[in-house]
Protein backbone atom coordinates (compact mmCIF):
# COMPACT_ATOMS: atom_id res chain seq x y z
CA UNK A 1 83.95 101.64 106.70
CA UNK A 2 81.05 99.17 106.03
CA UNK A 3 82.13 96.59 104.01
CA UNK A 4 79.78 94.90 101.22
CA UNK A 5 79.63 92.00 98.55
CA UNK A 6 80.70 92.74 95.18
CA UNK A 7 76.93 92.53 94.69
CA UNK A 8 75.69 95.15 96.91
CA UNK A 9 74.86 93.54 99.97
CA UNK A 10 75.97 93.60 103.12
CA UNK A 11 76.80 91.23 106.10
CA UNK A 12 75.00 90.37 108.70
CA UNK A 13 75.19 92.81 111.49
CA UNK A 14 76.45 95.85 109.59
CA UNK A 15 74.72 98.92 108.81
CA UNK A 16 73.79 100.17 105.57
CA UNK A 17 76.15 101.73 103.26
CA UNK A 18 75.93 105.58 103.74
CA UNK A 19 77.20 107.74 101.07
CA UNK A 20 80.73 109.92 101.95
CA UNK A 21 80.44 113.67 102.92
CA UNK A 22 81.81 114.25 99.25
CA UNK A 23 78.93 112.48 97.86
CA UNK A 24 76.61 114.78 96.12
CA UNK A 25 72.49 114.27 95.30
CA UNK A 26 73.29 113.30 92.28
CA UNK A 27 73.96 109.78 93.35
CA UNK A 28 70.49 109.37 93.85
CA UNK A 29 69.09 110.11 90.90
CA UNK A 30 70.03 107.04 89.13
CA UNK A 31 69.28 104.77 92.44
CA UNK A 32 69.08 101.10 91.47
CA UNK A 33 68.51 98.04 93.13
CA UNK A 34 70.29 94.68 91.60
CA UNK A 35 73.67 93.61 91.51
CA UNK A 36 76.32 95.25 89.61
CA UNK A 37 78.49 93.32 86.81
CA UNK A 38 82.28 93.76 85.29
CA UNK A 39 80.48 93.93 81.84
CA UNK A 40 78.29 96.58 83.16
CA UNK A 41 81.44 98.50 84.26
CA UNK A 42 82.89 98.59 80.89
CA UNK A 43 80.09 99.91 79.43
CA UNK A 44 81.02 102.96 81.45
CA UNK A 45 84.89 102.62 80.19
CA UNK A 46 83.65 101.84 76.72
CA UNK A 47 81.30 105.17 76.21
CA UNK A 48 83.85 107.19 78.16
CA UNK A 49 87.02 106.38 76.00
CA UNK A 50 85.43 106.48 73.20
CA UNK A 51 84.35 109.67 73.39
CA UNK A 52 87.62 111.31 74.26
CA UNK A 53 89.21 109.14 72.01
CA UNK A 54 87.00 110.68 69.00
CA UNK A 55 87.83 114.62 70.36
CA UNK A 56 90.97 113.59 70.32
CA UNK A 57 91.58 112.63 66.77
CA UNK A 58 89.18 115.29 65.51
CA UNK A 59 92.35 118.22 66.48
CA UNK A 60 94.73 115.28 65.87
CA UNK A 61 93.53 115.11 61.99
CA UNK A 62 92.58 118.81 61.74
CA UNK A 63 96.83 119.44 63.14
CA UNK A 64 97.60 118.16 59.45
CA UNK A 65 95.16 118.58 56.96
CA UNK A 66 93.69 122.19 58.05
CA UNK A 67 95.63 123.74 60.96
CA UNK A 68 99.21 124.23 58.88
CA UNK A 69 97.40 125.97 55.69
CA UNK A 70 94.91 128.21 58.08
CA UNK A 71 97.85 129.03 61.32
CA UNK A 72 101.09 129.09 59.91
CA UNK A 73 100.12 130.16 56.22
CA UNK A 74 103.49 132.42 56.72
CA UNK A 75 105.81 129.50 56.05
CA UNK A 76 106.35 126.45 54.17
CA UNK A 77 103.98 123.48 54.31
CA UNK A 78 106.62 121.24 56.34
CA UNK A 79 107.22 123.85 58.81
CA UNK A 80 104.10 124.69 58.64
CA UNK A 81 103.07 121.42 59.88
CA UNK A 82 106.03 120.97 62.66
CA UNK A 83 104.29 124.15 64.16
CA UNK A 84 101.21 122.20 63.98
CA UNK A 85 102.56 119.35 65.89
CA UNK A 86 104.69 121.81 68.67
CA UNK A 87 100.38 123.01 69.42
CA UNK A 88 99.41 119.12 68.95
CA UNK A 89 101.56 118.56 72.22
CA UNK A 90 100.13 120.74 74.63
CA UNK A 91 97.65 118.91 75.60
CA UNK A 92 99.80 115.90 77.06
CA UNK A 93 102.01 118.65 78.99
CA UNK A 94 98.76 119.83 80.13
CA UNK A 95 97.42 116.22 81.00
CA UNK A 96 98.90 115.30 84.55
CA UNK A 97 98.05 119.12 85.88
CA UNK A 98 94.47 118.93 84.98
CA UNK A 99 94.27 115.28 86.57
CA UNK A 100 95.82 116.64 89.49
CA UNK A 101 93.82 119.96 89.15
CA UNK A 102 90.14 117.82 88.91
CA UNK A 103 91.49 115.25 91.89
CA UNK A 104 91.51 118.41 94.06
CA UNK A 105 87.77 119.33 92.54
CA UNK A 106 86.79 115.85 93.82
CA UNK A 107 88.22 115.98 97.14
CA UNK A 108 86.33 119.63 97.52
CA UNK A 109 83.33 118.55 96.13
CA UNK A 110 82.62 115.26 94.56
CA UNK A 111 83.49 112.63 91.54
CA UNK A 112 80.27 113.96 89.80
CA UNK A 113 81.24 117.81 89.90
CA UNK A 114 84.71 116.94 89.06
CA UNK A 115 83.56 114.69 86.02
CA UNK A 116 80.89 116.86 84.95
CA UNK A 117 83.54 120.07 85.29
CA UNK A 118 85.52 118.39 83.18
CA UNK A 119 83.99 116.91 80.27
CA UNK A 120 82.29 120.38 80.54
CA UNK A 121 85.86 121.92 79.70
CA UNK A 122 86.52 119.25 76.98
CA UNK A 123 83.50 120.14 75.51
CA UNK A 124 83.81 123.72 75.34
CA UNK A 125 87.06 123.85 73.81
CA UNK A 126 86.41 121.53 71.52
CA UNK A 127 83.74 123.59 70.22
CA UNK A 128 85.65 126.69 70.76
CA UNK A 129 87.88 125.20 68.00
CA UNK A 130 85.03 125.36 65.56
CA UNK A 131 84.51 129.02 65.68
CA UNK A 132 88.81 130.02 65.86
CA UNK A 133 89.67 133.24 63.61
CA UNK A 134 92.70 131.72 60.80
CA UNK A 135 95.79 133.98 60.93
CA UNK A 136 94.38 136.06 57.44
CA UNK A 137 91.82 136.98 59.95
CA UNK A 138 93.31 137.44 63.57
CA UNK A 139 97.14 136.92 62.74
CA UNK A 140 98.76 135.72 65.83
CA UNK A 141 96.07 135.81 67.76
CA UNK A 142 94.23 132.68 65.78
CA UNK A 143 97.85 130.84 67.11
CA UNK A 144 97.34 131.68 70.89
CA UNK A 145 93.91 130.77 70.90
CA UNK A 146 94.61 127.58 69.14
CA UNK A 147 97.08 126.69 71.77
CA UNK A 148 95.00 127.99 74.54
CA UNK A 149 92.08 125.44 73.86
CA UNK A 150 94.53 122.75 73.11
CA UNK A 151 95.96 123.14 76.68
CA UNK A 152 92.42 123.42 77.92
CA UNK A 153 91.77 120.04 76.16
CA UNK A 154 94.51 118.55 77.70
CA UNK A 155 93.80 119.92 80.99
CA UNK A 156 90.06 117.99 80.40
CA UNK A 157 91.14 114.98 79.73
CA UNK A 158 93.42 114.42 82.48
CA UNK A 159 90.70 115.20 84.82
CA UNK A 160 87.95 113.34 82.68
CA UNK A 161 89.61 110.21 84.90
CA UNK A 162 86.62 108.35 86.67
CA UNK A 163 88.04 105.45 87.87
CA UNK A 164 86.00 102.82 86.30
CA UNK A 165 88.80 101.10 84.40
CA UNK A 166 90.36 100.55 88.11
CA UNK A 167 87.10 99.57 89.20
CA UNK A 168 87.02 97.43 86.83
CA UNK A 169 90.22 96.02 86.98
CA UNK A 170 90.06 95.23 90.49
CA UNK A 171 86.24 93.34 90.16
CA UNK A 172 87.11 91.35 87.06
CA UNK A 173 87.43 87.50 87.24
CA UNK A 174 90.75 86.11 87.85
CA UNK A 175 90.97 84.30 84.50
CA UNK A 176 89.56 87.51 82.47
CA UNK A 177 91.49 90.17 83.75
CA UNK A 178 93.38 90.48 80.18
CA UNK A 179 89.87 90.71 78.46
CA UNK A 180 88.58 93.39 80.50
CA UNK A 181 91.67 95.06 80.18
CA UNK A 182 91.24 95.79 76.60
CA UNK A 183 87.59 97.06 76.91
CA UNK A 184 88.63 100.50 77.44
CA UNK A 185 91.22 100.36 74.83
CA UNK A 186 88.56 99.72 72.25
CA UNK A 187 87.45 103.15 72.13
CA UNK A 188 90.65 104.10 70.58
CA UNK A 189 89.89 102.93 67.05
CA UNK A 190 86.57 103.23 67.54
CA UNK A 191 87.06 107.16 67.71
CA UNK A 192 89.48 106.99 65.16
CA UNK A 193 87.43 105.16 62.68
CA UNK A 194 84.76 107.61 63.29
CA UNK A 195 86.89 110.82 63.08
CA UNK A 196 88.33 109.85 60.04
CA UNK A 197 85.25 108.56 58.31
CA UNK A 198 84.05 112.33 58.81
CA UNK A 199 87.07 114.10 57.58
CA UNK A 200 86.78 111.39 54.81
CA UNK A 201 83.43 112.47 53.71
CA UNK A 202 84.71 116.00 53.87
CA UNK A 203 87.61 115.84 52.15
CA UNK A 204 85.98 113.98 49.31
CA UNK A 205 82.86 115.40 48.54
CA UNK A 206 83.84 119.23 49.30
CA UNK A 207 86.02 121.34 47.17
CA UNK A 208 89.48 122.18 49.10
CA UNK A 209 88.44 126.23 49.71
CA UNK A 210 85.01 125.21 50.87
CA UNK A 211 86.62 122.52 53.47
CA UNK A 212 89.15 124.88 54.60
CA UNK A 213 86.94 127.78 54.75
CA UNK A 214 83.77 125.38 56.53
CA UNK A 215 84.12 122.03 56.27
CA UNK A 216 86.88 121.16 58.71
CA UNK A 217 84.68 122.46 61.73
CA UNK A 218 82.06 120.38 61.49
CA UNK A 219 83.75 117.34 62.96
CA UNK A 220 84.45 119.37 66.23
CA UNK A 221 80.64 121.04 66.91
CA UNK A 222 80.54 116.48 66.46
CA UNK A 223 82.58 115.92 69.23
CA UNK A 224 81.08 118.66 71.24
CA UNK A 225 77.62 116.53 70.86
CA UNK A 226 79.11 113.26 71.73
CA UNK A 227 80.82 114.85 74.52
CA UNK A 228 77.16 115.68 76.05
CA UNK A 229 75.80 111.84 75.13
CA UNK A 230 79.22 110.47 76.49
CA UNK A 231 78.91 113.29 79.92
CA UNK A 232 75.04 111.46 80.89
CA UNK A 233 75.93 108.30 79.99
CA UNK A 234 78.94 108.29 82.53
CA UNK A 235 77.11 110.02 84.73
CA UNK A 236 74.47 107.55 84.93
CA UNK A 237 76.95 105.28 86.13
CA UNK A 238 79.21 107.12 88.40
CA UNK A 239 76.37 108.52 90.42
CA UNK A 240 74.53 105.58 91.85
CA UNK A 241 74.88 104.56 94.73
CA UNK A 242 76.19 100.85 94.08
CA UNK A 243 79.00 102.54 92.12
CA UNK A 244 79.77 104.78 94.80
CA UNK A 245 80.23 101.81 97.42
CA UNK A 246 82.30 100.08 95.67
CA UNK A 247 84.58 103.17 94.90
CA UNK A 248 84.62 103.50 98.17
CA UNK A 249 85.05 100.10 99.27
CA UNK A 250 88.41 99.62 97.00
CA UNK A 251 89.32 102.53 98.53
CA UNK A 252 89.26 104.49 94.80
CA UNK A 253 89.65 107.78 95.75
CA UNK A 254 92.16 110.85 94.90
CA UNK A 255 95.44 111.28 97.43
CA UNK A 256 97.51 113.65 97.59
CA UNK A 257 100.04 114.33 95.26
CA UNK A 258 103.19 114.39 98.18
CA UNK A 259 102.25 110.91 99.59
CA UNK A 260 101.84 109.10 96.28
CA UNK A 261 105.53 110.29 94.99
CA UNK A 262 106.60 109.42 98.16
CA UNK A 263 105.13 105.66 98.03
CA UNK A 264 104.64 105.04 94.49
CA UNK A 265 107.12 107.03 92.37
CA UNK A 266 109.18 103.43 91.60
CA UNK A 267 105.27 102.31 90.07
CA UNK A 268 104.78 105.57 87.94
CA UNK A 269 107.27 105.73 86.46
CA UNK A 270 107.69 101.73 85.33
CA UNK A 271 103.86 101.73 84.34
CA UNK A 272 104.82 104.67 82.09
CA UNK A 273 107.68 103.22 80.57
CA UNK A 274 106.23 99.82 80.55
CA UNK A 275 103.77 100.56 77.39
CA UNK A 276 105.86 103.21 75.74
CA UNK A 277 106.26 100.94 72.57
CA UNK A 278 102.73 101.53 72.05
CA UNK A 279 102.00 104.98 72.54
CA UNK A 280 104.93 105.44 70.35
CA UNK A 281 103.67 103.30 67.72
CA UNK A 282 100.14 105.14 68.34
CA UNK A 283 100.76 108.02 66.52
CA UNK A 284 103.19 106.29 64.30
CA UNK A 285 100.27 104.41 62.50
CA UNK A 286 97.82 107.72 62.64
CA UNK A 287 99.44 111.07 62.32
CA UNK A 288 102.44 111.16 61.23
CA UNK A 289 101.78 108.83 57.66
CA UNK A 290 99.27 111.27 56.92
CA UNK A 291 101.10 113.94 57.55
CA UNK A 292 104.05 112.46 55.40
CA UNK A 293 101.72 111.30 52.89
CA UNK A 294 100.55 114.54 52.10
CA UNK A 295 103.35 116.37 51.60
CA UNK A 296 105.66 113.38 50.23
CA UNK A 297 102.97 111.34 47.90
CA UNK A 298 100.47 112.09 44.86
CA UNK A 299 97.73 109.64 46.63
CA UNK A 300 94.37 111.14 47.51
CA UNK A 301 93.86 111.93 51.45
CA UNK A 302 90.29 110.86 51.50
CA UNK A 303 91.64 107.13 50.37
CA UNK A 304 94.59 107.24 52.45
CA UNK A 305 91.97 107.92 55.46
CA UNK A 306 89.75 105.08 54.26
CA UNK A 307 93.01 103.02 54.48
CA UNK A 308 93.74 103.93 57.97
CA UNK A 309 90.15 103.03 58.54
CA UNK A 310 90.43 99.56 57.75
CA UNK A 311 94.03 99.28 59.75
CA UNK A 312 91.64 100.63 62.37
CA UNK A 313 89.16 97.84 62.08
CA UNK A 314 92.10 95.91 62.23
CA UNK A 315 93.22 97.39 65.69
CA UNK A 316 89.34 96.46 67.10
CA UNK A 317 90.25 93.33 65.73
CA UNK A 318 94.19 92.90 67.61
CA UNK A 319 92.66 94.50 70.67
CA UNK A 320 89.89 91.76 71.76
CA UNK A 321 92.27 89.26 70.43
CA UNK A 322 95.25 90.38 72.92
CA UNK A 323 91.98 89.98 76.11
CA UNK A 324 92.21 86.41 74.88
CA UNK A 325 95.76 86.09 74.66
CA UNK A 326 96.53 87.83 77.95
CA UNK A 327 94.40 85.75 79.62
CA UNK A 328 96.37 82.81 78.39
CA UNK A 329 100.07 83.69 78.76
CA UNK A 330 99.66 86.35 81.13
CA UNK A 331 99.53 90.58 80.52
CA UNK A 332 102.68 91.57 80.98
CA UNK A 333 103.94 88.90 78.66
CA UNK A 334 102.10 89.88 75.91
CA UNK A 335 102.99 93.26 76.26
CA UNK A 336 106.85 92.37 76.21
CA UNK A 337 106.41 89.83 73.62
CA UNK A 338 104.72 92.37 71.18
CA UNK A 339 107.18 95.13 72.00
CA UNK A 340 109.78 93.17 70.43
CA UNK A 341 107.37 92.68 67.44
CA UNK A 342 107.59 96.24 67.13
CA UNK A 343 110.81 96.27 67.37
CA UNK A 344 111.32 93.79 64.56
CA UNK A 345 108.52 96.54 62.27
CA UNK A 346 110.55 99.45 63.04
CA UNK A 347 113.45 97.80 61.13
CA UNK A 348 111.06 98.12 57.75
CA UNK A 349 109.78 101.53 58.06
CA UNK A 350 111.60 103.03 55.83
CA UNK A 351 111.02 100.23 53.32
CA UNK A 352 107.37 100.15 53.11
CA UNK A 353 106.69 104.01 53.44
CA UNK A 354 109.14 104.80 50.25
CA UNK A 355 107.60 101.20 48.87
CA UNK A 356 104.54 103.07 46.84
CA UNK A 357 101.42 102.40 47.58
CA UNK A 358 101.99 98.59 47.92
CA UNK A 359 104.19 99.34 50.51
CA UNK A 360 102.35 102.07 52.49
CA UNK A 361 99.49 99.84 52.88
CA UNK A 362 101.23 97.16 54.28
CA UNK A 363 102.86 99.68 56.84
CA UNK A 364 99.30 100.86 57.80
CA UNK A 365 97.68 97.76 57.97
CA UNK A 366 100.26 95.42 59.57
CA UNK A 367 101.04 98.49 61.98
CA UNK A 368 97.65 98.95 62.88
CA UNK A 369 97.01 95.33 64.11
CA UNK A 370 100.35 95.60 66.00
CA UNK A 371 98.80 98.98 67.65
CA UNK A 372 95.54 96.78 68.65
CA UNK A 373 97.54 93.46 69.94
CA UNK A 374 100.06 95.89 72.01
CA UNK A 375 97.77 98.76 73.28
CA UNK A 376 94.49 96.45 73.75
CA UNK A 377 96.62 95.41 77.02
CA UNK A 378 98.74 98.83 77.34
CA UNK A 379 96.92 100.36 80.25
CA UNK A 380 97.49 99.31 83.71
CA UNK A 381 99.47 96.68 82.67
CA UNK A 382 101.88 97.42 85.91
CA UNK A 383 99.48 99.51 87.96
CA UNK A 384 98.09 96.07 89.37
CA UNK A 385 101.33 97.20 91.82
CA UNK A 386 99.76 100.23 92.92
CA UNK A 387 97.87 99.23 96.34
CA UNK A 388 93.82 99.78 96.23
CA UNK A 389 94.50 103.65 98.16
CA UNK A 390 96.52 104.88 95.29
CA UNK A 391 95.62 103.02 92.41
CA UNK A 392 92.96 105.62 91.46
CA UNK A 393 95.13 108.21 91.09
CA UNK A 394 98.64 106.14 90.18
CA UNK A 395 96.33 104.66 87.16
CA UNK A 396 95.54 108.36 86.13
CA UNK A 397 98.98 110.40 86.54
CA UNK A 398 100.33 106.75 84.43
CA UNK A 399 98.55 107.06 81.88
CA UNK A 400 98.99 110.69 81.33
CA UNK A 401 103.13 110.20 81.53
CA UNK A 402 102.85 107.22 79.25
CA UNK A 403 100.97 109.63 76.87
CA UNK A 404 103.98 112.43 77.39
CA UNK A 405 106.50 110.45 77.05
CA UNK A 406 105.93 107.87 74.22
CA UNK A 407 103.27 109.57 72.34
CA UNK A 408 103.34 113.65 72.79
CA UNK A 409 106.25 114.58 70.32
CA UNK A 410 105.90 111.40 68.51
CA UNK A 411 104.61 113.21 65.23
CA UNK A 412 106.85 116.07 65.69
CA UNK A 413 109.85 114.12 66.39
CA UNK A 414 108.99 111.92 63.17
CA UNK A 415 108.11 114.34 60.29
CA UNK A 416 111.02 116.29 61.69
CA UNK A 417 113.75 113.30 61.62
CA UNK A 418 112.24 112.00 58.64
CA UNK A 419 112.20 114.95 56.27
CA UNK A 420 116.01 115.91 57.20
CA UNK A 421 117.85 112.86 58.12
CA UNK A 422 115.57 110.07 56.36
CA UNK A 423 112.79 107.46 57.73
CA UNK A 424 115.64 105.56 58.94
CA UNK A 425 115.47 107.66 62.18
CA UNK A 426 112.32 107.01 62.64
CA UNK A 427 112.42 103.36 62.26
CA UNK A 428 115.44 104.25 65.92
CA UNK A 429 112.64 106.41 67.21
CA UNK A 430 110.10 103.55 67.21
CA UNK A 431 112.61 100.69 68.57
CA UNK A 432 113.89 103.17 70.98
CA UNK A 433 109.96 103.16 72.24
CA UNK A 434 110.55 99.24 72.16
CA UNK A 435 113.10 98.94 73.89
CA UNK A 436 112.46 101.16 76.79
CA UNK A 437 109.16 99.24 77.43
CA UNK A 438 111.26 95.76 77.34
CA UNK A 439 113.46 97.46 79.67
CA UNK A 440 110.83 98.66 81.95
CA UNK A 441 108.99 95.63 82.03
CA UNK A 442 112.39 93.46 83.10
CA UNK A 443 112.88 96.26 86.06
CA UNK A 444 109.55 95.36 87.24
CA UNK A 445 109.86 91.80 86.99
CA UNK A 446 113.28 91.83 89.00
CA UNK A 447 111.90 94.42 91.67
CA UNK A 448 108.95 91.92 92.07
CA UNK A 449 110.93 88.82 92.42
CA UNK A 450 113.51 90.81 95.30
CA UNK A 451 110.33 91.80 96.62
């Protein structure tokens, strides 16, 4: 292969850069000349997670304030909502098969089809959602379809991967790393604050029978626009050519599923344990209070949404701060340092959730800006071991496991230990989250010092 400067040129004496057999016309479309920057890479990361990020809280908001009374209308509201959450979790089963389903449409064809394929698919059932017959009107069948666009969902997002946050993490400056690291993780309360501001809105300026019988769908024909805004946008990027040669060049491209088991199994499975304190904490801060606020407390939803709002601000806040901090005392530090800050929190979960209001918002708030210190540095915080050939997909199939593992069941699990054994389990189910990413993080550290 040619090789190139990170700014597009090449050596003396080597041809130009010609595009792979798997690089499609649309590469060309978007031709530029100039040199290419990190910060112009996480523009990419920045519209793309964002995006997702908002889909993704649309059904994760809709699972408890619409999907239990319209669904499962046949049982009690807390069951009700445990069903909710069981559908909630099909998407992260789903995850790793459609990033290993859309690394195959890639190989066939090319990281444009596969991206545009699947955003497509996100799209689509995300405005499939909108138009779903309630169980008065469908019975069971308003269930299956509600799970079958869920796992379609999932199935998008794993293979929504486009490889820019390796990209980027491979092209930023020594001595920034950390701060480029959290770029990506910005869209994450950014989505959130947006999703939540809408429901908001709804929930406060709509009676209850016109939101459940209208309102709630308008958030998701919302996501299915920003999905086509966030699709160009990333497109724009992906298919010029400079991108493409330096995909190339770091050797970012899909393997096999057989040879990266084989050679990186040890790496998956650390990276995925290695941030599990904040996925778990993820959906501790965002679904399951609301959930647990609305069938335990008197307060209003549309406040308790503004709340998480502001903790969300907060998280923007934690998560450029932890690019600054990482960059200082290292990222693996940080993340190990602040999973045994949320280990500390868990111990006063039950405390501040049965503390009133008072005490709720100091769980939300405070939790939040742990979320944002923790998570701004969560991803790829051990996938610096993968080598360049499999760090494209060894990012993607870590991310989704880290997603399974610490943050899939996390709502079910909680409502579920917390309305029959007491918020005391879930104050074990979030340290248990800590301590498996301390524990993960020591393995790695040892394995790299034998090494």
């Amino acid at each position: 292969m040619a090789t190139t400067t990170f700014d597009g040129t090449h050596p003396p004496g080597q041809p130009d850069y010609q595009p792979s057999p798997t690089s499609g016309g649309a590469r060309n479309i978007n031709a530029r000349d100039g040199e290419i920057h990190p910060g112009e890479i996480a523009v990419g990361v920045v519209i793309g997670r964002a995006s997702e990020y908002f889909d993704f809280f649309v059904y994760a908001i809709a699972s408890v304030l619409v999907f239990p009374s319209l669904f499962f209308p046949f049982d009690d509201r807390l069951n009700a909502t445990l069903y909710s959450f069981v559908i909630f979790s099909f998407a992260f089963i789903a995850r790793p098969f459609g990033t290993l389903l859309f690394m195959w449409v890639q190989r066939r064809y090319s990281r444009e089809g596969k991206l545009t394929g699947a955003l497509f698919l996100l799209g689509t059932a995300t405005v499939g959602m909108a138009f779903l017959p309630t169980y008065a009107e469908a019975g069971n069948t308003g269930i299956v379809l509600l799970a079958f666009f869920r796992i379609c969902q999932g199935i998008a997002q794993g293979g929504s991967w486009d490889g820019l946050p390796s990209l980027l993490a491979l092209n930023a400056p020594q001595n920034k790393r950390g701060w480029y690291a959290m770029l990506g993780q910005l869209g994450a309360p950014v989505g959130f604050i947006v999703a939540a501001g809408i429901f908001a809105y709804m929930v406060a300026n709509l009676s209850a029978l016109d939101f459940l019988d209208w309102g709630w769908r308008f958030p998701f024909f919302v996501a299915f626009a920003i999905n086509v805004v966030a699709l160009f946008a990333r497109l724009r990027l992906v298919s010029t050519p400079e991108y493409s040669r330096l995909l190339d060049e770091r050797e970012l491209e899909p393997v096999g599923l057989s040879e990266l088991s084989h050679t990186q199994g040890r790496n998956i499975i650390i990276g995925a344990l290695a941030a599990l304190a904040s996925y778990a904490l993820f959906h501790l801060v965002t679904v399951f209070p609301l959930s647990w606020v609305q069938l335990y407390s008197t307060r209003s939803l549309d406040g308790f949404l503004v709340l998480q709002m502001w903790g969300a601000a907060l998280a923007i806040v934690g998560t450029v701060a932890s690019g600054l901090i990482a960059d200082r005392f290292g990222r693996r530090t940080t993340l190990g340092t602040l999973a045994a800050l949320i280990a500390v929190f868990s111990g006063f979960v039950p405390t501040l959730m049965q503390g009133g209001e008072m005490g709720q918002n100091i769980f939300i708030l405070v939790g939040f800006a742990l979320l944002g210190l923790s998570y701004g540095q969560a991803a790829g915080a051990v996938t610096a071991n993968f080598a360049p050939r499999h760090r494209y997909t060894g990012a993607a199939l870590t991310s989704d496991l880290s997603w399974l593992v610490g943050a899939a069941f996390a709502p079910l699990v909680a409502l579920g230990l917390s309305a029959h054994f007491g918020l005391g389990y879930v104050s074990l189910y979030l340290l248990s989250g800590a301590v498996g990413s301390l524990a993960a993080l020591s393995v790695n550290r040892a394995l790299e010092i034998r090494d």
